[in-house]
PDB file of N, CA and C in Angstrom:
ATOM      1  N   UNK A   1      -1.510   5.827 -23.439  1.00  0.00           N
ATOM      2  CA  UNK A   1      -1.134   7.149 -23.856  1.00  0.00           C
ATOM      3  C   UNK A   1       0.398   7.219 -23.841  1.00  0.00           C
ATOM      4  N   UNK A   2       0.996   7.734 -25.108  1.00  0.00           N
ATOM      5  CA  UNK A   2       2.212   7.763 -25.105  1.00  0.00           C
ATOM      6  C   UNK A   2       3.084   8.619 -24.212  1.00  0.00           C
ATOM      7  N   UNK A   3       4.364   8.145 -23.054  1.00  0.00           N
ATOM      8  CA  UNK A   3       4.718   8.968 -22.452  1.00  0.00           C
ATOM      9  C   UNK A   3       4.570   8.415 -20.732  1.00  0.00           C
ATOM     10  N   UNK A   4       2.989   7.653 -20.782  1.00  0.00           N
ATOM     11  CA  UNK A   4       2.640   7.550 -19.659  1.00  0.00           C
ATOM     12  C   UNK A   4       2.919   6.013 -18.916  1.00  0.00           C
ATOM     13  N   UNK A   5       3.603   5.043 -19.843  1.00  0.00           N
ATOM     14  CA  UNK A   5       4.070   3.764 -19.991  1.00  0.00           C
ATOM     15  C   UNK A   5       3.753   3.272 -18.516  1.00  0.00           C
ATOM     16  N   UNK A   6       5.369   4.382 -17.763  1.00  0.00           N
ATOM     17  CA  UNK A   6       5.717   3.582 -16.721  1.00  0.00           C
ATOM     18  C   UNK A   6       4.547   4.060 -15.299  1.00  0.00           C
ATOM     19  N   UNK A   7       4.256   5.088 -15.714  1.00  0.00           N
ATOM     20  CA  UNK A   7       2.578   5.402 -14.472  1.00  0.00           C
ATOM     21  C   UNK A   7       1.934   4.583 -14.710  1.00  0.00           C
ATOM     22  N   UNK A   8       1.454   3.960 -15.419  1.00  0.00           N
ATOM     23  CA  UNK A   8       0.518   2.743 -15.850  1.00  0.00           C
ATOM     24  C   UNK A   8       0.968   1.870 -15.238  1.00  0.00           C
ATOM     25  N   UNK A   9       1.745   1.458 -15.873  1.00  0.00           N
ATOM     26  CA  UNK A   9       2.410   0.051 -14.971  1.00  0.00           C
ATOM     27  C   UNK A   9       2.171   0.108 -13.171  1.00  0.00           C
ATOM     28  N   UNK A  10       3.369   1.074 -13.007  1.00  0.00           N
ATOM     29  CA  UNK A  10       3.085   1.154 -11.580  1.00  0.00           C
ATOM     30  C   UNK A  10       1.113   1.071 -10.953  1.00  0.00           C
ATOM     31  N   UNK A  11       0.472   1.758 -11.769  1.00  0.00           N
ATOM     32  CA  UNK A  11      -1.008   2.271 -11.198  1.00  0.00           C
ATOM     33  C   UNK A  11      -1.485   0.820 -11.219  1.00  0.00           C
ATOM     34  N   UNK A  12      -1.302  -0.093 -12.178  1.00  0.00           N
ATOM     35  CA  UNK A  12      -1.711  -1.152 -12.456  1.00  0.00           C
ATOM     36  C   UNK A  12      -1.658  -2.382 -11.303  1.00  0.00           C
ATOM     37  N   UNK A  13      -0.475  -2.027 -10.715  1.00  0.00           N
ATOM     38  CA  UNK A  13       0.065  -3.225  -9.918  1.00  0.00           C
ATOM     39  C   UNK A  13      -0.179  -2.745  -8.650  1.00  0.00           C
ATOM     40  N   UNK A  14      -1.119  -1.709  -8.339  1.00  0.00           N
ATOM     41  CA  UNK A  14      -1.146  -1.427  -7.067  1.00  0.00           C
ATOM     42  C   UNK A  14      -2.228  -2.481  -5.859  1.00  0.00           C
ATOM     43  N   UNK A  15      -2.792  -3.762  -6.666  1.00  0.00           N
ATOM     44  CA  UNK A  15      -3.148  -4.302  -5.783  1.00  0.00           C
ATOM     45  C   UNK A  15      -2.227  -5.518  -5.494  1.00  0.00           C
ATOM     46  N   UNK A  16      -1.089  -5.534  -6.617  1.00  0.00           N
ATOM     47  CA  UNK A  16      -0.331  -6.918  -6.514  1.00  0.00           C
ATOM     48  C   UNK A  16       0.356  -6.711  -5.405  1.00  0.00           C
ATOM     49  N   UNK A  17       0.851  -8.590  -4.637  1.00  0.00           N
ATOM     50  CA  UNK A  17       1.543  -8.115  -3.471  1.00  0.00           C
ATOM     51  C   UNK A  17       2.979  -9.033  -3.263  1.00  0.00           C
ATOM     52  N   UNK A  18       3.844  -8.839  -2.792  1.00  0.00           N
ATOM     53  CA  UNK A  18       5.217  -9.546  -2.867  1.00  0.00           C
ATOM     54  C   UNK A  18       5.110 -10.801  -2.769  1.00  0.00           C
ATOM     55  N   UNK A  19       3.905 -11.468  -2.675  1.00  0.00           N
ATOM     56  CA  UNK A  19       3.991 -13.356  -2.108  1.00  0.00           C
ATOM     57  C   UNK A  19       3.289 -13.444  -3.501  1.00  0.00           C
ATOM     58  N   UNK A  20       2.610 -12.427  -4.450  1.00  0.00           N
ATOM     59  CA  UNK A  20       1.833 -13.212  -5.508  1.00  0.00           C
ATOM     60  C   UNK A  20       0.403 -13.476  -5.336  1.00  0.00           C
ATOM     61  N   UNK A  21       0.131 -13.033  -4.304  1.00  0.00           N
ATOM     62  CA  UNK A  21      -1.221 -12.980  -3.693  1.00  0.00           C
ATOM     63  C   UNK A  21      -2.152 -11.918  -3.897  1.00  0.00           C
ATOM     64  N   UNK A  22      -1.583 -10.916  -4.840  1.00  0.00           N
ATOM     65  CA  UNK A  22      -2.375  -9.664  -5.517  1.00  0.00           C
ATOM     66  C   UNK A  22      -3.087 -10.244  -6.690  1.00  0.00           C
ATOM     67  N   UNK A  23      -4.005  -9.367  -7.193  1.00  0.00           N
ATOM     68  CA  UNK A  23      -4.168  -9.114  -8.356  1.00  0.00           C
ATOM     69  C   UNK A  23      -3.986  -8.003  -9.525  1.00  0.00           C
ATOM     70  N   UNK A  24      -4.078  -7.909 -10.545  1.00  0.00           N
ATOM     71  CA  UNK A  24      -4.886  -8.729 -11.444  1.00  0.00           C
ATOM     72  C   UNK A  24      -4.065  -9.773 -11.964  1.00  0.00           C
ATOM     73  N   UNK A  25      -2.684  -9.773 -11.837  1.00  0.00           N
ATOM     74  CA  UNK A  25      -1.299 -10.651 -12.466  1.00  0.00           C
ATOM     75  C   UNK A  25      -0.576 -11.233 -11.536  1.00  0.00           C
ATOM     76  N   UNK A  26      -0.882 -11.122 -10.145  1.00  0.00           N
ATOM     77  CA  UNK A  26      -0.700 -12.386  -9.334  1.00  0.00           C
ATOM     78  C   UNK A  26       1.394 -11.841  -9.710  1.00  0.00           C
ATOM     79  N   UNK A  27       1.353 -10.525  -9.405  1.00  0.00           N
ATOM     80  CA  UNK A  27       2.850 -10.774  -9.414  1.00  0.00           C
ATOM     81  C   UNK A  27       3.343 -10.971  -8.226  1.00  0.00           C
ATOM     82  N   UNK A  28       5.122 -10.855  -8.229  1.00  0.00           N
ATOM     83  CA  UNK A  28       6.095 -11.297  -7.033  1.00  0.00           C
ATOM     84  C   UNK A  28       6.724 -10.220  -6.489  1.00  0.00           C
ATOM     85  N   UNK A  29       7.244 -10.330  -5.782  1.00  0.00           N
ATOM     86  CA  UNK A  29       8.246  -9.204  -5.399  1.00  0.00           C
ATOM     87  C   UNK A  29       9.355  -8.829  -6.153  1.00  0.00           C
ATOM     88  N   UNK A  30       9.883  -9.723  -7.186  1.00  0.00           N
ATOM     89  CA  UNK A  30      10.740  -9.230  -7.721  1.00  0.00           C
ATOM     90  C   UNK A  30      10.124  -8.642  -9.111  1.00  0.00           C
ATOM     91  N   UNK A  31       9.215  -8.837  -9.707  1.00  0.00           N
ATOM     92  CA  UNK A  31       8.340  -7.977 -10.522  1.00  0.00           C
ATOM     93  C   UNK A  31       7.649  -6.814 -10.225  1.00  0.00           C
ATOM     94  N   UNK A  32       7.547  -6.374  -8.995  1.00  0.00           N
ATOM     95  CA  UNK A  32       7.057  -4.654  -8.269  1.00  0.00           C
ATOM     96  C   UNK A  32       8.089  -3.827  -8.461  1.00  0.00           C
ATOM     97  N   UNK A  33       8.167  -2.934  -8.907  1.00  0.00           N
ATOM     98  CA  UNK A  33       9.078  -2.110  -8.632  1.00  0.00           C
ATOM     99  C   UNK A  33       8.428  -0.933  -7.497  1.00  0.00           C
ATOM    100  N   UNK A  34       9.258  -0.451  -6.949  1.00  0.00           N
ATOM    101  CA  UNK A  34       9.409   0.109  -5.848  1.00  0.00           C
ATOM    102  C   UNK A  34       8.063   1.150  -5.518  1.00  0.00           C
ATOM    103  N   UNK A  35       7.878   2.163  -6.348  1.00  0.00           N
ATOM    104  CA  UNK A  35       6.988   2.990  -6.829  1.00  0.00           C
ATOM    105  C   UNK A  35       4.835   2.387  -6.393  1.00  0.00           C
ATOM    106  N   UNK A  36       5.901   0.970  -6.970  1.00  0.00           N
ATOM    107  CA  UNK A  36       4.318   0.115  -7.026  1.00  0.00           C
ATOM    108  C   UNK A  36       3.770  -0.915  -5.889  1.00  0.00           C
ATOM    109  N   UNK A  37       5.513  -0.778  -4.648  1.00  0.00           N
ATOM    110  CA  UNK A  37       4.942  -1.138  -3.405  1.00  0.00           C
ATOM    111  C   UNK A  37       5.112   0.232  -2.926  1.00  0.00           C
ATOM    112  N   UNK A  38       5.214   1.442  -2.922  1.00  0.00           N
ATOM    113  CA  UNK A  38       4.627   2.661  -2.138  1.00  0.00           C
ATOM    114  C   UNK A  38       3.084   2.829  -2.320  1.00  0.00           C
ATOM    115  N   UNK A  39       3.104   2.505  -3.407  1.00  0.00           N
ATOM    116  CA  UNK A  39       1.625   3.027  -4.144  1.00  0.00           C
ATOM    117  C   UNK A  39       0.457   1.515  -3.390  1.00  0.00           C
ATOM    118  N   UNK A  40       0.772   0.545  -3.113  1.00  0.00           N
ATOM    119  CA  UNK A  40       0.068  -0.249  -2.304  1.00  0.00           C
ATOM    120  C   UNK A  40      -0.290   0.084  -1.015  1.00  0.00           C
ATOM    121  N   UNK A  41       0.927   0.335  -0.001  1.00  0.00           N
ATOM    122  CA  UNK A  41       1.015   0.598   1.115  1.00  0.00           C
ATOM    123  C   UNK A  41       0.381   1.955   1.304  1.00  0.00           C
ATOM    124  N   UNK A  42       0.790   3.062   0.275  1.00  0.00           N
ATOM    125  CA  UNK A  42      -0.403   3.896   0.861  1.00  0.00           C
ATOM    126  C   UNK A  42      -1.652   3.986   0.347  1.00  0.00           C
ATOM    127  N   UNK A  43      -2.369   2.952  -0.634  1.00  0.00           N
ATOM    128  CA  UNK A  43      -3.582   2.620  -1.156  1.00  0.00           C
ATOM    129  C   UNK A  43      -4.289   2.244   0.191  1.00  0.00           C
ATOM    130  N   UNK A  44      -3.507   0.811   0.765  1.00  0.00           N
ATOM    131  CA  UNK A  44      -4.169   0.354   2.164  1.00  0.00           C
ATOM    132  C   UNK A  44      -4.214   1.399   2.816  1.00  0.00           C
ATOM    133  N   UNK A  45      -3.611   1.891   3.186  1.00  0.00           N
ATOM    134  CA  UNK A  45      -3.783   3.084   4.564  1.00  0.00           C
ATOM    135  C   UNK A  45      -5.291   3.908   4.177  1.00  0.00           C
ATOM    136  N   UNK A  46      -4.903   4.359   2.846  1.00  0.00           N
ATOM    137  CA  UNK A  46      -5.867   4.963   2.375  1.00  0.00           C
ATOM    138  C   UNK A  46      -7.364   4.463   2.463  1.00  0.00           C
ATOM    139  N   UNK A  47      -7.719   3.246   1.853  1.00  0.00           N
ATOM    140  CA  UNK A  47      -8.577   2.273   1.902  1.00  0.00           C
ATOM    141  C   UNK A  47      -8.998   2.214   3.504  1.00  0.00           C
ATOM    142  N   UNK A  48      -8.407   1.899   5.087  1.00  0.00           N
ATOM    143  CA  UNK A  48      -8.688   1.676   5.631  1.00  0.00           C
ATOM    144  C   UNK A  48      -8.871   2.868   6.436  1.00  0.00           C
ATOM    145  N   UNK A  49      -8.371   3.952   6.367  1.00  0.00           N
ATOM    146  CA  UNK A  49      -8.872   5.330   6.946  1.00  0.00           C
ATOM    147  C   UNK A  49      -9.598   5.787   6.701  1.00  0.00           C
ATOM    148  N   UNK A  50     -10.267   5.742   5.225  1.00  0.00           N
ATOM    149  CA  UNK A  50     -11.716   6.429   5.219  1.00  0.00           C
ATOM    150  C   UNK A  50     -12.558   5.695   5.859  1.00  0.00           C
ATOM    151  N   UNK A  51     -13.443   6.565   5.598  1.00  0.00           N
ATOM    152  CA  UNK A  51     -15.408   6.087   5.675  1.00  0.00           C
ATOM    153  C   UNK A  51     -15.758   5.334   4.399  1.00  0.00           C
ATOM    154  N   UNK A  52     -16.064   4.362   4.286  1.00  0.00           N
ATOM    155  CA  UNK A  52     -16.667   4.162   3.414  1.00  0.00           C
ATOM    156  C   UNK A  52     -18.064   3.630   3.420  1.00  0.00           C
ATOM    157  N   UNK A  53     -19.086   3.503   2.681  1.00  0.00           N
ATOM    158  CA  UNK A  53     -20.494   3.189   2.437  1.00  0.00           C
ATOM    159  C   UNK A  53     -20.800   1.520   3.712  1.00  0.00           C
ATOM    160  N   UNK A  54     -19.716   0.982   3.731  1.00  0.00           N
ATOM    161  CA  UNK A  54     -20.307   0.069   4.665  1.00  0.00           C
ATOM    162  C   UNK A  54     -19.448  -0.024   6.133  1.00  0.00           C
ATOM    163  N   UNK A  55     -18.556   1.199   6.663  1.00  0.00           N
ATOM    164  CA  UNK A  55     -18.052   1.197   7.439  1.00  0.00           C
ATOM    165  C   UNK A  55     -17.441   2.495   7.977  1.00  0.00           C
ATOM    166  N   UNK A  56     -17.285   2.508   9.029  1.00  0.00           N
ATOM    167  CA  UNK A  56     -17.266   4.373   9.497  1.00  0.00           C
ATOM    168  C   UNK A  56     -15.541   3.664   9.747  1.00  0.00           C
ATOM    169  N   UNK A  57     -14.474   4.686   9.096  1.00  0.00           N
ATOM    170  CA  UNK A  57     -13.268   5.056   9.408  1.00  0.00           C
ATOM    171  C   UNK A  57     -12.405   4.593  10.340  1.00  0.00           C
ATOM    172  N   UNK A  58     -11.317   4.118  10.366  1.00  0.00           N
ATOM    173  CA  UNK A  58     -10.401   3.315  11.164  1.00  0.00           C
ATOM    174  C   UNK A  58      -9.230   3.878  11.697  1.00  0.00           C
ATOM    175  N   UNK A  59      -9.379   4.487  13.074  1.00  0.00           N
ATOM    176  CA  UNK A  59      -7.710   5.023  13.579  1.00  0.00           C
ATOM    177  C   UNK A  59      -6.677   4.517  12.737  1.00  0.00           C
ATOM    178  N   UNK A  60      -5.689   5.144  13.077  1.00  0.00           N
ATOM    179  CA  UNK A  60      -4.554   4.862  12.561  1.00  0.00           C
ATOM    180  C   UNK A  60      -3.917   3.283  13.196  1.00  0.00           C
ATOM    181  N   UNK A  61      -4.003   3.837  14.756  1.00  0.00           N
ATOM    182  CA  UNK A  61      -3.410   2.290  14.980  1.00  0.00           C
ATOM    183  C   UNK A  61      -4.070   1.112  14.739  1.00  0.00           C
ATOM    184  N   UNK A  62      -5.158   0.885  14.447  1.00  0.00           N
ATOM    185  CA  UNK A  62      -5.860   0.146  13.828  1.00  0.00           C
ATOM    186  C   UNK A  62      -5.235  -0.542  12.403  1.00  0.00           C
ATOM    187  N   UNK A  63      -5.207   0.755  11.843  1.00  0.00           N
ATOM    188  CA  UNK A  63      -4.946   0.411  10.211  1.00  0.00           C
ATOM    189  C   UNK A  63      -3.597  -0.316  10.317  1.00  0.00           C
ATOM    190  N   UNK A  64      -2.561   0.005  11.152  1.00  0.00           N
ATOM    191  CA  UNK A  64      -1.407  -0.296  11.046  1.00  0.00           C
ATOM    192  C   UNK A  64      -1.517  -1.530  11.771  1.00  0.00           C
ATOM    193  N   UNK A  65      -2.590  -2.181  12.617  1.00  0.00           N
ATOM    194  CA  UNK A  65      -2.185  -3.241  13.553  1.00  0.00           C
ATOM    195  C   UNK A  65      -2.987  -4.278  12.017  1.00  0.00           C
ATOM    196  N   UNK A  66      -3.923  -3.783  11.346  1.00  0.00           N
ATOM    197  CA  UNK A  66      -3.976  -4.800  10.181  1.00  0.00           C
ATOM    198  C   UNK A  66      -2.986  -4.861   9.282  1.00  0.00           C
ATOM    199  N   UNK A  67      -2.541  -3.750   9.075  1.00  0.00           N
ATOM    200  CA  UNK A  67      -1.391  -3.538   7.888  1.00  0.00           C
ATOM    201  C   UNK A  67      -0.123  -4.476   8.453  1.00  0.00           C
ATOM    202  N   UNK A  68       0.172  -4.632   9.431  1.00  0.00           N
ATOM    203  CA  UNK A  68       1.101  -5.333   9.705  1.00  0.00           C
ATOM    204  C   UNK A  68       1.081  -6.617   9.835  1.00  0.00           C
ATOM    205  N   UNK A  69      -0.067  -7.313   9.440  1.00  0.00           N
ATOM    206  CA  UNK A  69      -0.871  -8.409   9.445  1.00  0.00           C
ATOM    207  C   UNK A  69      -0.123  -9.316   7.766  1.00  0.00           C
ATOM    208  N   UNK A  70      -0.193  -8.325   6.822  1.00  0.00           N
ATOM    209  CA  UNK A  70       0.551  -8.237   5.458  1.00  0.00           C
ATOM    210  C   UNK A  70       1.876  -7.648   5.398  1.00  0.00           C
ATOM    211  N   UNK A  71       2.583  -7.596   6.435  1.00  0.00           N
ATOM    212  CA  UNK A  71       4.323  -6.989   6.302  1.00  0.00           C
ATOM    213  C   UNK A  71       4.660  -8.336   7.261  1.00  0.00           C
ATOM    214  N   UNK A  72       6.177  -8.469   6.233  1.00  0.00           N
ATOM    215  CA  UNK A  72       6.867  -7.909   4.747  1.00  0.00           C
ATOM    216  C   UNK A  72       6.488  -9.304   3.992  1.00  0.00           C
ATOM    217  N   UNK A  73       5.297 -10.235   4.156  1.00  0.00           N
ATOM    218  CA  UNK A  73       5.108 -11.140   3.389  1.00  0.00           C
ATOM    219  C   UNK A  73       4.615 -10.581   2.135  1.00  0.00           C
ATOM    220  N   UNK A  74       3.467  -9.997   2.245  1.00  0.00           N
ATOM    221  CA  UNK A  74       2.745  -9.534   1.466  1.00  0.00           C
ATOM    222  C   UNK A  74       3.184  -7.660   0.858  1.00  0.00           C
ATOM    223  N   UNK A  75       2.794  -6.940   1.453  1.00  0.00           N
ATOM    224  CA  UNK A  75       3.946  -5.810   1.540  1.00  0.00           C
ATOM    225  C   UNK A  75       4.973  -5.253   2.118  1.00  0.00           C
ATOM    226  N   UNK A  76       5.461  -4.503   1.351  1.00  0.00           N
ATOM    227  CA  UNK A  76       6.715  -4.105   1.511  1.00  0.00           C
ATOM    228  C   UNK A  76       7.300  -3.146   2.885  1.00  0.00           C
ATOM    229  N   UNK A  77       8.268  -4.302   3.604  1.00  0.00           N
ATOM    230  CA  UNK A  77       8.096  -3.525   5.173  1.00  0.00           C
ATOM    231  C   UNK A  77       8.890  -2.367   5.214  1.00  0.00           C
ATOM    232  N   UNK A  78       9.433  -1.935   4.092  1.00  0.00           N
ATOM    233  CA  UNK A  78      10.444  -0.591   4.444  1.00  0.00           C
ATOM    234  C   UNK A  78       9.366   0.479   3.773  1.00  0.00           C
ATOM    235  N   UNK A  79       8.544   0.136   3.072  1.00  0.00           N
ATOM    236  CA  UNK A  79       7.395   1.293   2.781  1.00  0.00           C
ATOM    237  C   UNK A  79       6.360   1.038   4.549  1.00  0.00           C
ATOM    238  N   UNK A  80       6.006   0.202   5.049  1.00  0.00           N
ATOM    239  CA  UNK A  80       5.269   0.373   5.581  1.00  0.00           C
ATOM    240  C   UNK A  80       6.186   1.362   6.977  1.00  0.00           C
ATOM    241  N   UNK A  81       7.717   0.888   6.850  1.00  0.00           N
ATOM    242  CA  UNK A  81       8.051   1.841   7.728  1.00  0.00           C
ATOM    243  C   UNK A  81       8.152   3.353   8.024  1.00  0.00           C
ATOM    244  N   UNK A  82       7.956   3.809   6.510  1.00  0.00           N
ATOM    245  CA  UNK A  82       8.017   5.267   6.427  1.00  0.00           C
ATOM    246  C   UNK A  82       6.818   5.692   6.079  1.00  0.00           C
ATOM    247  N   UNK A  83       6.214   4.720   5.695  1.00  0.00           N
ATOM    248  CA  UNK A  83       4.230   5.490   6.292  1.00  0.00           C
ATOM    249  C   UNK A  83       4.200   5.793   7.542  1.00  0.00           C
ATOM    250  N   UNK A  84       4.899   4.852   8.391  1.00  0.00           N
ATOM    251  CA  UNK A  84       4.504   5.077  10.008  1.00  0.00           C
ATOM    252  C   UNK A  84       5.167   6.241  10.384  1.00  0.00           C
ATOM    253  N   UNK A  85       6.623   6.807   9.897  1.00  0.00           N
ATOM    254  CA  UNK A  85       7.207   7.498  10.280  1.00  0.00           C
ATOM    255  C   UNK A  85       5.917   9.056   9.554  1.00  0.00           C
ATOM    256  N   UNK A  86       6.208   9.073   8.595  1.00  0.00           N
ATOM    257  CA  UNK A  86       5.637  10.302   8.102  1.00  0.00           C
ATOM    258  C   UNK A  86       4.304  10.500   8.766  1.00  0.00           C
ATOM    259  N   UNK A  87       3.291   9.220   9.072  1.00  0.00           N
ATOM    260  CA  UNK A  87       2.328   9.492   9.678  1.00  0.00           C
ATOM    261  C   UNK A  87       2.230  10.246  11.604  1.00  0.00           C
ATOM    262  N   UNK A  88       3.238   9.212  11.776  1.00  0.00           N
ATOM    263  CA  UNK A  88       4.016  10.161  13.388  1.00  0.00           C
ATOM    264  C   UNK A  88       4.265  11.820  13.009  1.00  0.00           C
ATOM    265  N   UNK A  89       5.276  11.558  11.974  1.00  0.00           N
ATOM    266  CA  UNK A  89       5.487  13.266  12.039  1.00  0.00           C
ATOM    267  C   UNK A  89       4.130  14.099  11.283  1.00  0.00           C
ATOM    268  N   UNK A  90       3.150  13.695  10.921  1.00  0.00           N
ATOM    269  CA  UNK A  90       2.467  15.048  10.247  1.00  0.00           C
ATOM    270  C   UNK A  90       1.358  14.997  11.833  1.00  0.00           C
ATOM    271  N   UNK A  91       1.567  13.670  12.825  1.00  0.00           N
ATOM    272  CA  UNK A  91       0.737  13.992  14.026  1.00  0.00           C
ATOM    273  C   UNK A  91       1.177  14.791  14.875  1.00  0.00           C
ATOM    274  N   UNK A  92       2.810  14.834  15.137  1.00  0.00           N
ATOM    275  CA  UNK A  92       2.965  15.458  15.974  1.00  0.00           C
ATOM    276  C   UNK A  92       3.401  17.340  15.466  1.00  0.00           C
ATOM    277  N   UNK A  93       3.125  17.804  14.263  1.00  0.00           N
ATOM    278  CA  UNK A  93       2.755  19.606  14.162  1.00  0.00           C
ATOM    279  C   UNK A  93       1.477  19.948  14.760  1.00  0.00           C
TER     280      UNK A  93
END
């Protein structure tokens, strides 16, 4: 859809990961643009905090003690740092 170029792109690459170890294009870190390692890092969070059909929901420190399992090889450690931060601050209102 015309207009929507660069959302695409980004939406597209949200499973690729900085070592090339994503899919569907197996890109690098220097082919992500920024947008499209936020949009990973909070996909995972996302992904591992729900419920889903074969698994009941994962604390936070959980998610982050896997998530850090993939930083900064795989994703991007200055996004994963301000997930943690924003996630601290919307715990502690």
């Amino acid at each position: 859809m015309p207009g929507f170029e660069k959302i695409a792109e980004v939406a597209a690459a949200h499973h690729e990961k900085l070592d090339g170890s994503g899919y569907p294009r197996g890109l690098r870190a220097h082919e992500l643009p920024l947008l499209a390692r936020i949009l990973t890092v909070a996909d995972m969070y996302d992904a591992l905090s729900c419920s889903r059909p074969y698994r009941k929901k994962l604390g936070s420190e959980e998610v982050f003690k896997i998530m850090t399992n993939d930083a900064p090889q795989a994703i991007d450690q200055s996004c994963m740092d301000a997930l943690a931060v924003a996630i601290q601050s919307a715990g502690t209102k």
